[in-house]
PDB file of N, CA and C in Angstrom:
ATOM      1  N   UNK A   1       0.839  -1.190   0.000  1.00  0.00           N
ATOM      2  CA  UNK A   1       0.000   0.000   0.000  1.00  0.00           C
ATOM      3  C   UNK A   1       0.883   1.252   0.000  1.00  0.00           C
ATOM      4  N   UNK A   2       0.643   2.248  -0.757  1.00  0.00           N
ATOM      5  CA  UNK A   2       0.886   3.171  -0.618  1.00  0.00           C
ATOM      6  C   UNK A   2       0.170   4.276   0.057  1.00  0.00           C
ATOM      7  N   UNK A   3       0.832   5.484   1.058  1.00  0.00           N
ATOM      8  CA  UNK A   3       0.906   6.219   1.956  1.00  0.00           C
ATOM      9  C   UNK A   3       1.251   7.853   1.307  1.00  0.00           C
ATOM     10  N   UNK A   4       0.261   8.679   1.611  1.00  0.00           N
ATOM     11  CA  UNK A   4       0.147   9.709   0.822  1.00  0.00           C
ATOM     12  C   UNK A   4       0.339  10.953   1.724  1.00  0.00           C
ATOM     13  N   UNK A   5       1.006  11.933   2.248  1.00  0.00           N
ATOM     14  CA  UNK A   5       1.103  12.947   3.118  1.00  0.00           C
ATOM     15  C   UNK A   5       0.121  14.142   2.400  1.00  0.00           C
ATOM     16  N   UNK A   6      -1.053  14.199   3.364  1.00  0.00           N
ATOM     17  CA  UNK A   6      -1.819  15.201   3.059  1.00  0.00           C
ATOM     18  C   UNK A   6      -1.901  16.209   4.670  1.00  0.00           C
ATOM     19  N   UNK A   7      -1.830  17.462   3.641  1.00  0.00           N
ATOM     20  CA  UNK A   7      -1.179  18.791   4.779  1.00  0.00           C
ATOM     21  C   UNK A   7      -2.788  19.101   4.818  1.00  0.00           C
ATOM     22  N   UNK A   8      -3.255  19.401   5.997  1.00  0.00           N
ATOM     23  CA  UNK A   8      -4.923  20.023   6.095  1.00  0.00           C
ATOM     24  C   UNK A   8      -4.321  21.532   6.367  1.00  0.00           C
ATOM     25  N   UNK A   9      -5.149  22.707   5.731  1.00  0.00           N
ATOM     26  CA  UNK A   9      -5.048  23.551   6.100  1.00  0.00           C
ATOM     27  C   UNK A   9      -6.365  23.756   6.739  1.00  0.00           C
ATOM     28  N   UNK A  10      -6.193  24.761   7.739  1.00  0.00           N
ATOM     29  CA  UNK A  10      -7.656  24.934   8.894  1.00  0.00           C
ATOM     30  C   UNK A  10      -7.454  26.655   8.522  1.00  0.00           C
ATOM     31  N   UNK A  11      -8.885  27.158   8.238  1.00  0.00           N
ATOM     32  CA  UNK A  11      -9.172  28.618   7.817  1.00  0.00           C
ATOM     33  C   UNK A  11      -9.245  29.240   9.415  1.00  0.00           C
ATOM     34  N   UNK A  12      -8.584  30.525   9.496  1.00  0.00           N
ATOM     35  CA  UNK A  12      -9.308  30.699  11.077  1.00  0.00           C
ATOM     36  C   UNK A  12     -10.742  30.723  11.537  1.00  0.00           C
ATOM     37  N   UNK A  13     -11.317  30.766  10.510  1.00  0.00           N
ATOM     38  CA  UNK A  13     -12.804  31.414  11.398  1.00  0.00           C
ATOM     39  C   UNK A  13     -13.121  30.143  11.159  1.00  0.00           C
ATOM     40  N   UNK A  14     -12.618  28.938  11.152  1.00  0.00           N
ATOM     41  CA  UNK A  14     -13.366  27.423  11.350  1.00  0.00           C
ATOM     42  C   UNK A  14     -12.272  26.781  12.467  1.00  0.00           C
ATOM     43  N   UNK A  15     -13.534  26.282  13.801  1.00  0.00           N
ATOM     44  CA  UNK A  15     -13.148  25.124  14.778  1.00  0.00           C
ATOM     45  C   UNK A  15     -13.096  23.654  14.348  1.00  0.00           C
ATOM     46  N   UNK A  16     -11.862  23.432  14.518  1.00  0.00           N
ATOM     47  CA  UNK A  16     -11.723  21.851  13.941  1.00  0.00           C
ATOM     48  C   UNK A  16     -10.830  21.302  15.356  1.00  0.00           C
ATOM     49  N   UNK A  17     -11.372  20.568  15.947  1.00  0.00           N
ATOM     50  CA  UNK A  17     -10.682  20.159  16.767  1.00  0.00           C
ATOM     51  C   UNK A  17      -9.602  19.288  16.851  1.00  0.00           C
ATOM     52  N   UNK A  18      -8.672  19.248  17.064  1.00  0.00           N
ATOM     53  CA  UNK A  18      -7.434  18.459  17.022  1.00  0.00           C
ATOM     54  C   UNK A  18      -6.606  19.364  15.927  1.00  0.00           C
ATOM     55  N   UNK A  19      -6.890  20.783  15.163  1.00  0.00           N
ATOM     56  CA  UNK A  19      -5.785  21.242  14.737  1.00  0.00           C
ATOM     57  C   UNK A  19      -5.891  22.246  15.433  1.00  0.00           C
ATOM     58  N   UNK A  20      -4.533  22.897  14.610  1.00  0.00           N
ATOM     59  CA  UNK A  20      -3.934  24.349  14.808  1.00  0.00           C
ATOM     60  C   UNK A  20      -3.267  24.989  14.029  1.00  0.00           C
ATOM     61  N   UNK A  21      -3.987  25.732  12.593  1.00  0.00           N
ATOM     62  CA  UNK A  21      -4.052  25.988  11.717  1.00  0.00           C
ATOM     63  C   UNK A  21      -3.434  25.132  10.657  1.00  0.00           C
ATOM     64  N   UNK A  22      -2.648  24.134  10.595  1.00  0.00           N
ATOM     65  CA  UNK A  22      -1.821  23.735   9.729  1.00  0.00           C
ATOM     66  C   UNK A  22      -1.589  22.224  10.050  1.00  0.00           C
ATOM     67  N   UNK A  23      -2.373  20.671   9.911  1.00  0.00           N
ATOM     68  CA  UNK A  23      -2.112  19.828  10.267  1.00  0.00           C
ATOM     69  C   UNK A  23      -1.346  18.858   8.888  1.00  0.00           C
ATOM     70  N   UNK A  24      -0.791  18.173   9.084  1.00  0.00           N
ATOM     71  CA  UNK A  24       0.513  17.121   8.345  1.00  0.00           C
ATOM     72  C   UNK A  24      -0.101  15.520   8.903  1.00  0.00           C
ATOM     73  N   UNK A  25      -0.628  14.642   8.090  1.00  0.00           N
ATOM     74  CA  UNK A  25      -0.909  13.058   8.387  1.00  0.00           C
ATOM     75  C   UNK A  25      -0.822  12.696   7.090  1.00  0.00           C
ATOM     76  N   UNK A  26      -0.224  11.444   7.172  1.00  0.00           N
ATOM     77  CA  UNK A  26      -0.495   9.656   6.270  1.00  0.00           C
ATOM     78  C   UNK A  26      -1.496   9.556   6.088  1.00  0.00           C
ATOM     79  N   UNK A  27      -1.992   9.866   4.703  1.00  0.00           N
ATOM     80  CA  UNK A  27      -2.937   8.821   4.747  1.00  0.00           C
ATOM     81  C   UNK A  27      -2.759   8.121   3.268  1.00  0.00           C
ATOM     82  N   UNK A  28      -3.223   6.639   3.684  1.00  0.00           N
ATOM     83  CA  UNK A  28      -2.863   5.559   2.751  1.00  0.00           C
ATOM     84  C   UNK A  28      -3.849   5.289   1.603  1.00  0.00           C
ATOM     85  N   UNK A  29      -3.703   4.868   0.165  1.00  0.00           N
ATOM     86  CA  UNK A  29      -3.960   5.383  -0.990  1.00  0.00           C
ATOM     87  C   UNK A  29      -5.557   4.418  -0.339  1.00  0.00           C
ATOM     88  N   UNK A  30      -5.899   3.865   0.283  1.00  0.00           N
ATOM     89  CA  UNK A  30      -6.981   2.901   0.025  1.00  0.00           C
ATOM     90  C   UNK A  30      -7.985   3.987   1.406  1.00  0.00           C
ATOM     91  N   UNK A  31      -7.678   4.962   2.239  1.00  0.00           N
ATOM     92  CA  UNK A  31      -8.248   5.110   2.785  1.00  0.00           C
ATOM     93  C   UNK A  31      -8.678   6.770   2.474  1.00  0.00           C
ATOM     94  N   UNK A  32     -10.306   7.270   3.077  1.00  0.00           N
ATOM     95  CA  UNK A  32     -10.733   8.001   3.042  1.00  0.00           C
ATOM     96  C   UNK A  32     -10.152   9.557   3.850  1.00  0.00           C
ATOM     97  N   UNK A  33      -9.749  10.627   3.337  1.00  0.00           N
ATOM     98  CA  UNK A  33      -9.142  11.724   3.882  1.00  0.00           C
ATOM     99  C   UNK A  33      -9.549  11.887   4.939  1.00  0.00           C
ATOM    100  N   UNK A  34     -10.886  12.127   5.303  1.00  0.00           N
ATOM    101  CA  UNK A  34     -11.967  12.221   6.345  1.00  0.00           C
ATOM    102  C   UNK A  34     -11.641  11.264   7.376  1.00  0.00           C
ATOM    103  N   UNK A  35     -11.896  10.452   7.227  1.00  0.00           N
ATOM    104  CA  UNK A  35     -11.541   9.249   8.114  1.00  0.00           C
ATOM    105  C   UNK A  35      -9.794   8.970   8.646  1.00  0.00           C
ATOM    106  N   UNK A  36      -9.331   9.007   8.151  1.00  0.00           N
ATOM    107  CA  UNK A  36      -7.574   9.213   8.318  1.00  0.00           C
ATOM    108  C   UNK A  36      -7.751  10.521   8.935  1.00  0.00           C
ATOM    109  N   UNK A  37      -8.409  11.695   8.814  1.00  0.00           N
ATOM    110  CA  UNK A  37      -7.669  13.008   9.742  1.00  0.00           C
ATOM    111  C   UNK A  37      -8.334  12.561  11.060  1.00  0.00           C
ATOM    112  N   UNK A  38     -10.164  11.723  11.578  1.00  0.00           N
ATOM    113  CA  UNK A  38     -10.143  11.364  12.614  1.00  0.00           C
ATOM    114  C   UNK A  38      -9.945  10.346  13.568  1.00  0.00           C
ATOM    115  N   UNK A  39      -9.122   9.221  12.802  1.00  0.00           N
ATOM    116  CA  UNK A  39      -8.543   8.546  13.707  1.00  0.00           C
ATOM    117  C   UNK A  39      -7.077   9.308  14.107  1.00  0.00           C
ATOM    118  N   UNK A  40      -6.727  10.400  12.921  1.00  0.00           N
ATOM    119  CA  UNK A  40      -5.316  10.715  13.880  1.00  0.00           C
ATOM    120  C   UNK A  40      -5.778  12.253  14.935  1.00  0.00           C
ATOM    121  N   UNK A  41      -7.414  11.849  15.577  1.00  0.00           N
ATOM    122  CA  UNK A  41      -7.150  13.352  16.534  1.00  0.00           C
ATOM    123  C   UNK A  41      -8.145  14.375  15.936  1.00  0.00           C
ATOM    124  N   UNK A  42      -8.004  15.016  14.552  1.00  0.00           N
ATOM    125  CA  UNK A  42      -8.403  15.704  13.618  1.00  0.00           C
ATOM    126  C   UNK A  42      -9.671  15.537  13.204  1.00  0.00           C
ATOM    127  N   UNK A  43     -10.685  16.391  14.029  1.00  0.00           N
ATOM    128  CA  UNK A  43     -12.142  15.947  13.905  1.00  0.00           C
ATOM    129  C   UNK A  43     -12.504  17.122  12.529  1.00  0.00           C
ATOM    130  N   UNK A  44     -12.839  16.634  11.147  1.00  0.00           N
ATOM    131  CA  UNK A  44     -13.155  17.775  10.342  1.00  0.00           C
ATOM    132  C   UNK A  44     -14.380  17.865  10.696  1.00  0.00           C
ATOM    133  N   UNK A  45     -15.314  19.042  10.382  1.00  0.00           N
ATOM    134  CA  UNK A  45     -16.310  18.262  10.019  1.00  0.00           C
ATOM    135  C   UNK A  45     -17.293  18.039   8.776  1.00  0.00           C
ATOM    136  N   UNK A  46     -18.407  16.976   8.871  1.00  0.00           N
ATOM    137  CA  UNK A  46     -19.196  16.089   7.978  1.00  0.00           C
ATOM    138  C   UNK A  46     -20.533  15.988   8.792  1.00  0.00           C
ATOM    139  N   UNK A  47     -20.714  15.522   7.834  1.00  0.00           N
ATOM    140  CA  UNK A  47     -22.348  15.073   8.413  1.00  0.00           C
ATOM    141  C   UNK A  47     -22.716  13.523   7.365  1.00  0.00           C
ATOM    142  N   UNK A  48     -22.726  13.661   6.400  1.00  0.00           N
ATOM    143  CA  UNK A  48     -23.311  12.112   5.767  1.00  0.00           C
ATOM    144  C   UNK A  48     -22.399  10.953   5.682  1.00  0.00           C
ATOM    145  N   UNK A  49     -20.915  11.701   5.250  1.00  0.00           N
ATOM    146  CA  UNK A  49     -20.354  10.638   5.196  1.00  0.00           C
ATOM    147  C   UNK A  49     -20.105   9.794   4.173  1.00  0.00           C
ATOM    148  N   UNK A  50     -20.867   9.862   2.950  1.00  0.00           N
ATOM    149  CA  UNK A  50     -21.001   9.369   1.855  1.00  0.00           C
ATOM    150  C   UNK A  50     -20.839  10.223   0.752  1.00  0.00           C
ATOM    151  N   UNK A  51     -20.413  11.766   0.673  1.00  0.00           N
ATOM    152  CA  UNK A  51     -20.333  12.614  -0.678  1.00  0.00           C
ATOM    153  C   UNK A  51     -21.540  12.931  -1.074  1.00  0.00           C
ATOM    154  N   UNK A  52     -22.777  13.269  -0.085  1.00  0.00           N
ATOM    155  CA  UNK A  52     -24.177  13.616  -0.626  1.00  0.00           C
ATOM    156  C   UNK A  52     -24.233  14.844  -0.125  1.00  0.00           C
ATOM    157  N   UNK A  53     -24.290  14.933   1.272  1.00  0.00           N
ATOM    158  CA  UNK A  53     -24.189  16.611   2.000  1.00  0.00           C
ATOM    159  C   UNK A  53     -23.896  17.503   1.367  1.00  0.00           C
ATOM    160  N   UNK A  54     -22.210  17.399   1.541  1.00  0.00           N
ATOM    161  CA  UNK A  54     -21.147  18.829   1.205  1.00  0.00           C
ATOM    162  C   UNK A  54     -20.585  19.404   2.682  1.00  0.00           C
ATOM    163  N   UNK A  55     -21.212  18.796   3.689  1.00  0.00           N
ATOM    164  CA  UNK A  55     -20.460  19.587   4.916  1.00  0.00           C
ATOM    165  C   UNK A  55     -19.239  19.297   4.916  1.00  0.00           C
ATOM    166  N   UNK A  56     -18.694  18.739   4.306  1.00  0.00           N
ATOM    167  CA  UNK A  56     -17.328  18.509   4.379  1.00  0.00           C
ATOM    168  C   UNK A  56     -16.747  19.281   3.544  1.00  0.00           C
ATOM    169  N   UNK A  57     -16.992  19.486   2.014  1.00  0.00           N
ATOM    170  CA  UNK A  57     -16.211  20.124   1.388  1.00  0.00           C
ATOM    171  C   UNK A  57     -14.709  21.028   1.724  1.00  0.00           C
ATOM    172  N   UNK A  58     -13.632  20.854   0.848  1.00  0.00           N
ATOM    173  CA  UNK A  58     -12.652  20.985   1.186  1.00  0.00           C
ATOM    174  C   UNK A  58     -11.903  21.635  -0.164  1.00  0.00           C
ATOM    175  N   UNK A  59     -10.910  22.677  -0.204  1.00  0.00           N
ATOM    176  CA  UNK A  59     -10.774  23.075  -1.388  1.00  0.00           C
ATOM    177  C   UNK A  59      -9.307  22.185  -1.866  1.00  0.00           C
ATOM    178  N   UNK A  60      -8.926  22.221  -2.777  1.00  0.00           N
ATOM    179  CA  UNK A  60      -8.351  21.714  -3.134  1.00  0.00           C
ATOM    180  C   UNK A  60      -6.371  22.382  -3.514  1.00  0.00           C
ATOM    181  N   UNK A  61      -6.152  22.709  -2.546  1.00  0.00           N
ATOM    182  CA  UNK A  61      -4.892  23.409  -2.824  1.00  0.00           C
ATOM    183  C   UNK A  61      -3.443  22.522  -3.876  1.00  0.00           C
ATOM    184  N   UNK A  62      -3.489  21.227  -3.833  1.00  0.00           N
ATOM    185  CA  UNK A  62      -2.012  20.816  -4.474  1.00  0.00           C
ATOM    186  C   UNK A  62      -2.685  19.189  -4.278  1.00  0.00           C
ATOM    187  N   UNK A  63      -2.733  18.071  -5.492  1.00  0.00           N
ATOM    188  CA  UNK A  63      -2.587  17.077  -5.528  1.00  0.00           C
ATOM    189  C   UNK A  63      -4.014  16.693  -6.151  1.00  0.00           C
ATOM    190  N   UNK A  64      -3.688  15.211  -6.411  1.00  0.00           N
ATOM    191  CA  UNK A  64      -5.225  14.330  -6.829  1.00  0.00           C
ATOM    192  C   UNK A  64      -5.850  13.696  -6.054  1.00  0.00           C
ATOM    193  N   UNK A  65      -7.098  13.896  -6.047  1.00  0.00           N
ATOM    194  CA  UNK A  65      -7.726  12.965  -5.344  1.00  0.00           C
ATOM    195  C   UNK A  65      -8.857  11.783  -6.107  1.00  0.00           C
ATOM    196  N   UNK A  66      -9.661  10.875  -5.630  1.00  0.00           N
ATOM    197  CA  UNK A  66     -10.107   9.770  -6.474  1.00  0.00           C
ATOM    198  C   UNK A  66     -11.304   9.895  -5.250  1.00  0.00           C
ATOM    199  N   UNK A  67     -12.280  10.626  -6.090  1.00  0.00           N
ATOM    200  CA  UNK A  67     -13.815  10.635  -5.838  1.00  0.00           C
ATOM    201  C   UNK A  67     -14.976  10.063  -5.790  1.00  0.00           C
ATOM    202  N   UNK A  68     -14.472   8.785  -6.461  1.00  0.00           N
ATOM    203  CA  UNK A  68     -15.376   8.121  -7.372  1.00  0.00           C
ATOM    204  C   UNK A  68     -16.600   7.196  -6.577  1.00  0.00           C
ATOM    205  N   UNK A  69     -16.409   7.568  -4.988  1.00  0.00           N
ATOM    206  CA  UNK A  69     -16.820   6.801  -3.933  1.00  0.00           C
ATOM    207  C   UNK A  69     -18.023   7.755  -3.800  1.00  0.00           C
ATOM    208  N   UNK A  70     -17.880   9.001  -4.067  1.00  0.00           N
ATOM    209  CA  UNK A  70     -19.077   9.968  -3.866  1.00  0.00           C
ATOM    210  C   UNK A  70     -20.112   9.961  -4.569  1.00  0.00           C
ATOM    211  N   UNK A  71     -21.628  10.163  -3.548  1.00  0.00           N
ATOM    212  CA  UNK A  71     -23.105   9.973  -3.835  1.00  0.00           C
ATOM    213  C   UNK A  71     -23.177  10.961  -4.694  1.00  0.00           C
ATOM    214  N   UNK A  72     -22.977  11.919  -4.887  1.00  0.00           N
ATOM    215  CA  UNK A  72     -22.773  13.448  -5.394  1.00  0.00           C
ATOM    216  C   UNK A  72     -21.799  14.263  -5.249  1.00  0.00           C
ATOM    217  N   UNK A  73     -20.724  14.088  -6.533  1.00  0.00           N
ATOM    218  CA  UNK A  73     -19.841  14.848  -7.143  1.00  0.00           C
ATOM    219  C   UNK A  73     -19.826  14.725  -8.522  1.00  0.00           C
ATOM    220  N   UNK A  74     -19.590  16.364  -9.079  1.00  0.00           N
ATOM    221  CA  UNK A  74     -19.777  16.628 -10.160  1.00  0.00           C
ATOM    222  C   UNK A  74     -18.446  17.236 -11.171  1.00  0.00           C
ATOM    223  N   UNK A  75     -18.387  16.925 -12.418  1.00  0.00           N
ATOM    224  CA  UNK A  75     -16.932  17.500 -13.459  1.00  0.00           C
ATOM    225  C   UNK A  75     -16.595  19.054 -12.621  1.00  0.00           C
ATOM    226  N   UNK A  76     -18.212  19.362 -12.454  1.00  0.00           N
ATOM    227  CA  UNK A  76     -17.739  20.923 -12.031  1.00  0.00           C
ATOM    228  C   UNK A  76     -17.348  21.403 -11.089  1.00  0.00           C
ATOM    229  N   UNK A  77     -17.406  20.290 -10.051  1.00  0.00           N
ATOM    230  CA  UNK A  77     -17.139  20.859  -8.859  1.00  0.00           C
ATOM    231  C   UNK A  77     -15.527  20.160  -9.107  1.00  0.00           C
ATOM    232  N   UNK A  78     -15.252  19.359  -9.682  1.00  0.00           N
ATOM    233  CA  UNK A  78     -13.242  19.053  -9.246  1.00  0.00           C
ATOM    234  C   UNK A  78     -12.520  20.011 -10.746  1.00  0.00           C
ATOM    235  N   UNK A  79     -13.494  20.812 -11.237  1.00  0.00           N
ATOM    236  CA  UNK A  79     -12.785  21.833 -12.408  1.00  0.00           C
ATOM    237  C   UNK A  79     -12.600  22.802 -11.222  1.00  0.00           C
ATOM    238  N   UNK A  80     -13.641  23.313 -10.362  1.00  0.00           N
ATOM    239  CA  UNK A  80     -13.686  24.471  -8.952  1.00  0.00           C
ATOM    240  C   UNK A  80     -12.374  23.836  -8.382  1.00  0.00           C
ATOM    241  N   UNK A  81     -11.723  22.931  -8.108  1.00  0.00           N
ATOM    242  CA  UNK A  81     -11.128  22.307  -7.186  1.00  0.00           C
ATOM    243  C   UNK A  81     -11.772  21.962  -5.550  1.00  0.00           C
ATOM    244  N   UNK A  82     -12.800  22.026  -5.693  1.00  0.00           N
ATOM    245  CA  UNK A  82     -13.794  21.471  -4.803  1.00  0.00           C
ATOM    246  C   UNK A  82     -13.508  19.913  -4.450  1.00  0.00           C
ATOM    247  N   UNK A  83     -13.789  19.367  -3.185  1.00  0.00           N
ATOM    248  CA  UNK A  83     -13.651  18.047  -2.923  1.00  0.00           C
ATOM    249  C   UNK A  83     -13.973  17.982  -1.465  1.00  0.00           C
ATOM    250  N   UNK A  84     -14.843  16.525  -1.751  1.00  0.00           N
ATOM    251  CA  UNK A  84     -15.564  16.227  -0.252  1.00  0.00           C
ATOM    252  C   UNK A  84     -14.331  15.218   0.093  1.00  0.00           C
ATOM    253  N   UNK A  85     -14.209  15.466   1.495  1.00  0.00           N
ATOM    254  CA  UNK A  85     -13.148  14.780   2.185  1.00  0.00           C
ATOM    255  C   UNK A  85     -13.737  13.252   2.733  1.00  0.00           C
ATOM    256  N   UNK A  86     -15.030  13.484   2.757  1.00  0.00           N
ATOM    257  CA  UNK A  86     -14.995  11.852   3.558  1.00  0.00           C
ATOM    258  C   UNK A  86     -14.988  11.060   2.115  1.00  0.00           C
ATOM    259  N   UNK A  87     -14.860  11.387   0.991  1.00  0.00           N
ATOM    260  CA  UNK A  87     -15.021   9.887   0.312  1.00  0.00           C
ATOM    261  C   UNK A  87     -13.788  10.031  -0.887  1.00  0.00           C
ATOM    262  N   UNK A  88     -12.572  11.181  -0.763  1.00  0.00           N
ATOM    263  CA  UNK A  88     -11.588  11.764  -1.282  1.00  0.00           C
ATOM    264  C   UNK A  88     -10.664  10.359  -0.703  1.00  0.00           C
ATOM    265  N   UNK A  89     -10.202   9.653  -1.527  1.00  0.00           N
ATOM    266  CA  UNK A  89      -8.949   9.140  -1.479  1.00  0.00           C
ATOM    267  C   UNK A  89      -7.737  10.095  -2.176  1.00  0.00           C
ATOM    268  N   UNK A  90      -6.581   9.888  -1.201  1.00  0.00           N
ATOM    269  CA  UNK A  90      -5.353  10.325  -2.044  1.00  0.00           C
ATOM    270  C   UNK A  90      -4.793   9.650  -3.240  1.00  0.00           C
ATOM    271  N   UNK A  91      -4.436  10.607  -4.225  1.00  0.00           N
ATOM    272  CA  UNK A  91      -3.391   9.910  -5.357  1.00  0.00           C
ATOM    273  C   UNK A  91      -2.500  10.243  -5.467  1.00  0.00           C
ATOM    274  N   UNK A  92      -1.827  11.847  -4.790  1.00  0.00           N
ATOM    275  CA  UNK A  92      -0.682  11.777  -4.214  1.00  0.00           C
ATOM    276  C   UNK A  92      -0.792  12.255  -3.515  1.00  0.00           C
ATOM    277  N   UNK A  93       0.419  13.170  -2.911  1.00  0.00           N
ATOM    278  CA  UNK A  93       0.623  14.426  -1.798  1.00  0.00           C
ATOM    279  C   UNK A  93      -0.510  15.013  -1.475  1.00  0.00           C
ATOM    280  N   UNK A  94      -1.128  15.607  -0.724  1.00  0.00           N
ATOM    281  CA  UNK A  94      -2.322  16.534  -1.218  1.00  0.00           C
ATOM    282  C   UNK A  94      -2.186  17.832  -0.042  1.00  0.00           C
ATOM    283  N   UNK A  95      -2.988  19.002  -0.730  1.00  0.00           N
ATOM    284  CA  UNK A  95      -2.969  20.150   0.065  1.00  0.00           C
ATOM    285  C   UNK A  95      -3.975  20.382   0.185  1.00  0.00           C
ATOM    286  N   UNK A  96      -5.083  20.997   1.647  1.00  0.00           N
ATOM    287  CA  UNK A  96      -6.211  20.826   0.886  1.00  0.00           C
ATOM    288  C   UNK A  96      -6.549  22.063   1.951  1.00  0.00           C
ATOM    289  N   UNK A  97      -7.628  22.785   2.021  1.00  0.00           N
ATOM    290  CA  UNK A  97      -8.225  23.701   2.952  1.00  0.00           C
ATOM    291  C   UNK A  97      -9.339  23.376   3.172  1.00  0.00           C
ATOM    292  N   UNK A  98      -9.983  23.175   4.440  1.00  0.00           N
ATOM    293  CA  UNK A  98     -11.242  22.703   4.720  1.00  0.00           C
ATOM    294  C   UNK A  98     -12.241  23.401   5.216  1.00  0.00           C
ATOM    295  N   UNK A  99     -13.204  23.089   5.894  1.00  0.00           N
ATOM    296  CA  UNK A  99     -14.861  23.738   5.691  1.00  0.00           C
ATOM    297  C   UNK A  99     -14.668  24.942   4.635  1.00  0.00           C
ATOM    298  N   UNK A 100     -15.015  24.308   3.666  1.00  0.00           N
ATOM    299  CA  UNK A 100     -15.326  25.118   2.361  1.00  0.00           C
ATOM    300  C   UNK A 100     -16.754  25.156   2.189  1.00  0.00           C
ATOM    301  N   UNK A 101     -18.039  24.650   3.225  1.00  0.00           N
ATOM    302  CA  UNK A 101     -19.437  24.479   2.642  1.00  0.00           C
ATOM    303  C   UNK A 101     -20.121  25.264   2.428  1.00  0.00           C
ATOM    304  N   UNK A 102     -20.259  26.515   2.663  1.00  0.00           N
ATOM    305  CA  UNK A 102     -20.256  27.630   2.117  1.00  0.00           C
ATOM    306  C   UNK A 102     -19.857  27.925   0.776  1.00  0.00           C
ATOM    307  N   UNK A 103     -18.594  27.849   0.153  1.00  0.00           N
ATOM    308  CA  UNK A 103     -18.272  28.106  -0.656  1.00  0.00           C
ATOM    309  C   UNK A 103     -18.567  26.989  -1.919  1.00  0.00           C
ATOM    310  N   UNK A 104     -18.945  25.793  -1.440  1.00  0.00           N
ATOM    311  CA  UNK A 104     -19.311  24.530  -2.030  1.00  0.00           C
ATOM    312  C   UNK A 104     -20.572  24.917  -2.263  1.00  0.00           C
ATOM    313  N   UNK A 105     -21.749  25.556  -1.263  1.00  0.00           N
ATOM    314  CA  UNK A 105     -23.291  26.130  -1.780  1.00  0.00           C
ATOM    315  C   UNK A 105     -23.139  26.971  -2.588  1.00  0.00           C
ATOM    316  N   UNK A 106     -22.332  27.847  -2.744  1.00  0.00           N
ATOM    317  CA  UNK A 106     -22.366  28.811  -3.746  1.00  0.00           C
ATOM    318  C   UNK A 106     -22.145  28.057  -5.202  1.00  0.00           C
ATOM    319  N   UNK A 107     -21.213  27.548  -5.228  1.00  0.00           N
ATOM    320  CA  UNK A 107     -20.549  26.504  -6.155  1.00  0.00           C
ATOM    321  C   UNK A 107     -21.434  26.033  -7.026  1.00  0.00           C
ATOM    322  N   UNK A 108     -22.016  25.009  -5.651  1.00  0.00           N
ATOM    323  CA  UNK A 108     -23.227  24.107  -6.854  1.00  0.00           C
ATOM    324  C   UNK A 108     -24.102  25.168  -7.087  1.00  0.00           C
ATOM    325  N   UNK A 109     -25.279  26.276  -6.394  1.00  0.00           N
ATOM    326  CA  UNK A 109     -26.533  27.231  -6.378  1.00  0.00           C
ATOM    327  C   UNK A 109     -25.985  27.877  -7.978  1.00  0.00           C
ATOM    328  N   UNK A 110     -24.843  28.371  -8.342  1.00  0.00           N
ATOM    329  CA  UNK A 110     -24.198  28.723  -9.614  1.00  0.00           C
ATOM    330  C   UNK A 110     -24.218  28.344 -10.696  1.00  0.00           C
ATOM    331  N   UNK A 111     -23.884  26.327 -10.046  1.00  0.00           N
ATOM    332  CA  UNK A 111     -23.709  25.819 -11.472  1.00  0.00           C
ATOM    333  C   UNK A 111     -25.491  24.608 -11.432  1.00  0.00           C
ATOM    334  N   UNK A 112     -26.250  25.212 -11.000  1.00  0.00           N
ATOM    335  CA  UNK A 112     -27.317  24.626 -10.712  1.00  0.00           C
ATOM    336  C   UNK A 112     -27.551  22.829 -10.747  1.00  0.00           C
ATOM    337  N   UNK A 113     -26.406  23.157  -9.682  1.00  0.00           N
ATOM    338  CA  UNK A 113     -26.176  21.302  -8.948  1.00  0.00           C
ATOM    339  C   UNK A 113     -26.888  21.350  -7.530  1.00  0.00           C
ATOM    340  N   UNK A 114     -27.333  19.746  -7.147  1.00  0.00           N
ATOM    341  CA  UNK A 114     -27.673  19.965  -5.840  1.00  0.00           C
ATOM    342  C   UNK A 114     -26.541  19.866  -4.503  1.00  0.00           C
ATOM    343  N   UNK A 115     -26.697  20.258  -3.588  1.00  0.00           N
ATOM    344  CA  UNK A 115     -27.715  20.888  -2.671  1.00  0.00           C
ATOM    345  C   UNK A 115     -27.994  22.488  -3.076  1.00  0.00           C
ATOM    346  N   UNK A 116     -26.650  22.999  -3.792  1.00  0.00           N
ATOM    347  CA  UNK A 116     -27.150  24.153  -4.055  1.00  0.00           C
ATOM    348  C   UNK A 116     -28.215  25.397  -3.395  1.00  0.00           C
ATOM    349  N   UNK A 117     -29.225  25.769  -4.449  1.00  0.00           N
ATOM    350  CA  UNK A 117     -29.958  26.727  -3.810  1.00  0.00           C
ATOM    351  C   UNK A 117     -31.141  25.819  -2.631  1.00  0.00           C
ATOM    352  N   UNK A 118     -31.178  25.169  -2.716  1.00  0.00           N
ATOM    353  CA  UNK A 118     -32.063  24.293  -1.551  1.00  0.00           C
ATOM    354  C   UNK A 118     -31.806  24.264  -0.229  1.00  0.00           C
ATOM    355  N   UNK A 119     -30.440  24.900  -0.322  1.00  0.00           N
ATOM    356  CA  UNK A 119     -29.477  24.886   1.028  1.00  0.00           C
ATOM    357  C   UNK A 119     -29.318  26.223   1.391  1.00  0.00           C
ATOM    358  N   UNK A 120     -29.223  26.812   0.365  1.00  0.00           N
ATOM    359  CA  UNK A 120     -29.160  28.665   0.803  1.00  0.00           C
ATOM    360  C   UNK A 120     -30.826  29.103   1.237  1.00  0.00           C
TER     361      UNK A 120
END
C-alpha cells in the first residue's frame, strides 16, 4: 500500500478540533481523507459521510484525489477544485483547505447542482 502525506489547512474562522491551523498526516492510498484526519485526533467536520451533503467540502490546494466513492460529485465541482473529504482518497501528496461548505453552496446554487440553492 501506498501512503500519501496530506497537509490540512484549517481557515481561522473554522473550529476543527485536534488542529492548529496547519495539520501534516499519512494517509494511505486505500483510505478516506476524512476518516484518516479522525482517527489521527483531527475531527473535520461532515455530516453524511457518503459525498451527498457537502459539509465537508474541502478546497483543493495541491494534488489528486479519487472521488469516485461519492453519492454526489460533479466535473464541475473538481474543475472548482472542490472536494468532499470523507469519500476523497489520495493519489498523491495533497494540500487541501477545509470547511469550504459555504463556498461549495455557492458553487453548486451557480452551477445549478444539488444541494445548491435548496441549502441557501
Amino acid at each position: 500500500m501506498v501512503a500519501y502525506t496530506v497537509e490540512i489547512v484549517v481557515p481561522e474562522d473554522c473550529e476543527v478540533a485536534g488542529a492548529d491551523g496547519t495539520v501534516e498526516l499519512e494517509v494511505d492510498e486505500s483510505e478516506y481523507v476524512l476518516a484518516a484526519a479522525r482517527a489521527a485526533g483531527v475531527w473535520l467536520p461532515a455530516d453524511c459521510q457518503q459525498g451527498w451533503c457537502t459539509t465537508c467540502a474541502a478546497e483543493l490546494l495541491d494534488g489528486e484525489v479519487d472521488q469516485s466513492d461519492a453519492k454526489r460529485y460533479y466535473e464541475a465541482d473538481e474543475a472548482a477544485d472542490l472536494i468532499l473529504p470523507c469519500t476523497a482518497r489520495p493519489r498523491s501528496d495533497l494540500r487541501i483547505r477545509v470547511c469550504q461548505h459555504d463556498a461549495m453552496l455557492d458553487h453548486r446554487a451557480a452551477h445549478d447542482l444539488p444541494p445548491g440553492r435548496s441549502k441557501r
